[in-house]
Protein backbone atom coordinates (compact mmCIF):
# COMPACT_ATOMS: atom_id res chain seq x y z
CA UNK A 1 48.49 52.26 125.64
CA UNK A 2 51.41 50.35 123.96
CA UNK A 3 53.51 50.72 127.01
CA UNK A 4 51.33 50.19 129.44
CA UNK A 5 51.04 46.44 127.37
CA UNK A 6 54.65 46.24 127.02
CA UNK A 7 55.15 47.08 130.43
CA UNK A 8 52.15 44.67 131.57
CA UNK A 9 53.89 41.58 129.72
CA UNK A 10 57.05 42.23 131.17
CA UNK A 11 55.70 42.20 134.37
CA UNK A 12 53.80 39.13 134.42
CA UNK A 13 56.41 37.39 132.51
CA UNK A 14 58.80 38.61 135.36
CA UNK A 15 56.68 37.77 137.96
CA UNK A 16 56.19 34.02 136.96
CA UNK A 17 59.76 33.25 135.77
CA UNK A 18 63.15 33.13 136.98
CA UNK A 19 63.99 35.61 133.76
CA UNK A 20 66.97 36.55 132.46
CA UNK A 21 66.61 38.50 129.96
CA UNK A 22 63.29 39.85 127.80
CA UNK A 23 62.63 41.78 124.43
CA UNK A 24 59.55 42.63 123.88
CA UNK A 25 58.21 44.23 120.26
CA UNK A 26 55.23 45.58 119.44
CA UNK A 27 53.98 44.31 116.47
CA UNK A 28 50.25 45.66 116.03
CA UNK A 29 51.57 48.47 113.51
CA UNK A 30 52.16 45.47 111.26
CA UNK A 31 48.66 43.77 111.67
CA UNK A 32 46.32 46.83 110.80
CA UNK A 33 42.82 46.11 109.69
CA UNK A 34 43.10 42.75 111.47
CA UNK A 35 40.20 41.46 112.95
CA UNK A 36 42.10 41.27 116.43
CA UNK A 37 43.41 45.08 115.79
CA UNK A 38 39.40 46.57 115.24
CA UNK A 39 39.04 44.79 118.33
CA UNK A 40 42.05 46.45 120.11
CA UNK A 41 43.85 43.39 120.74
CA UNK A 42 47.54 44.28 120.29
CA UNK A 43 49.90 42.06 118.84
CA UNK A 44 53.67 41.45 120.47
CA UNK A 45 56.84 39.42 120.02
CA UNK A 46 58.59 38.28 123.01
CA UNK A 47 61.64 36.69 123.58
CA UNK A 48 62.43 35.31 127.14
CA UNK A 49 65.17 33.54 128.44
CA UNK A 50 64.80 31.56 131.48
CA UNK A 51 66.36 28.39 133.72
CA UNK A 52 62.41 27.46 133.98
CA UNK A 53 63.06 26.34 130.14
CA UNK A 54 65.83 23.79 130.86
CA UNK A 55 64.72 20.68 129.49
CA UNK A 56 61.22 21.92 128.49
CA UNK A 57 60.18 21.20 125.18
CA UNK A 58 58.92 24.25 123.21
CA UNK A 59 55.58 23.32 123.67
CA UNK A 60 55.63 23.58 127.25
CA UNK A 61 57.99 26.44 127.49
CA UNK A 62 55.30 28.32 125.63
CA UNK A 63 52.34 27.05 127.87
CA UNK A 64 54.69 28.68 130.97
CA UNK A 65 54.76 31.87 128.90
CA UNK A 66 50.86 31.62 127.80
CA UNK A 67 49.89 30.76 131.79
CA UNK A 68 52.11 33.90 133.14
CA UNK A 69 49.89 36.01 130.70
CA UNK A 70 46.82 35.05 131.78
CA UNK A 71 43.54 36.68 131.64
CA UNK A 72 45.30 39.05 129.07
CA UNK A 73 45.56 36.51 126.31
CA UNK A 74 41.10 36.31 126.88
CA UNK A 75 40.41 39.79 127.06
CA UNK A 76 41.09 42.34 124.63
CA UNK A 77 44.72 43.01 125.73
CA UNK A 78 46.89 40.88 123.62
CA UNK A 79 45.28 39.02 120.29
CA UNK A 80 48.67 37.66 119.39
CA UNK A 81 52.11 36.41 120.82
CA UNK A 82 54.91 35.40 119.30
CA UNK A 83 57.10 33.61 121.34
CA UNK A 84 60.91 32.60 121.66
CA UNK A 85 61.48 30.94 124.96
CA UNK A 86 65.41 30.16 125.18
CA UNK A 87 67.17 28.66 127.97
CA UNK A 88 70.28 30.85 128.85
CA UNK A 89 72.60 28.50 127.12
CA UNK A 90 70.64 28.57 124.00
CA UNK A 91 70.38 32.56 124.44
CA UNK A 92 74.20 32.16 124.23
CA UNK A 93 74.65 30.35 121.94
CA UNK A 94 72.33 32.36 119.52
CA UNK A 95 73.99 35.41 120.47
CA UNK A 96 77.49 33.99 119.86
């Protein structure tokens, strides 16, 4: 199931975004007994880098990331995301 979700993410994330790069983690290992985990909601980490972020504050760059996800983020799929959403110059730079 976990990477079927990965792979899921990855595609909507790739679908809706000019994307450069992706990492995606998941995290649910870390969150058992949660109230999300019972429910089987997993719980991920992404980092995307993409020219849609240029000159987006965060808080848009993660709506972007939040709208590519969709109906996934309401169901039962994914109970948390953590997001980094870097253009490729700040990508770069971090990397550096």
């Amino acid at each position: 199931m976990t990477q079927e979700r990965v792979a899921m993410i990855r595609q909507r994330l790739e679908a809706a975004l000019p994307v450069r790069h992706i990492d995606i983690e998941d995290e649910s290992h870390l969150h058992a007994g949660h109230a999300g985990a019972k429910d089987g909601g997993g719980h991920f980490r992404v980092l995307v880098v993409s020219d849609a972020f240029d000159g987006q504050p965060p808080i848009r760059r993660h709506r972007l990331v939040y709208d590519a996800m969709g109906d996934a983020m309401r169901r039962d799929t994914i109970h948390a995301l953590s997001i980094r959403a870097l253009t490729p110059a700040e990508h770069e730079d971090q990397s550096a």
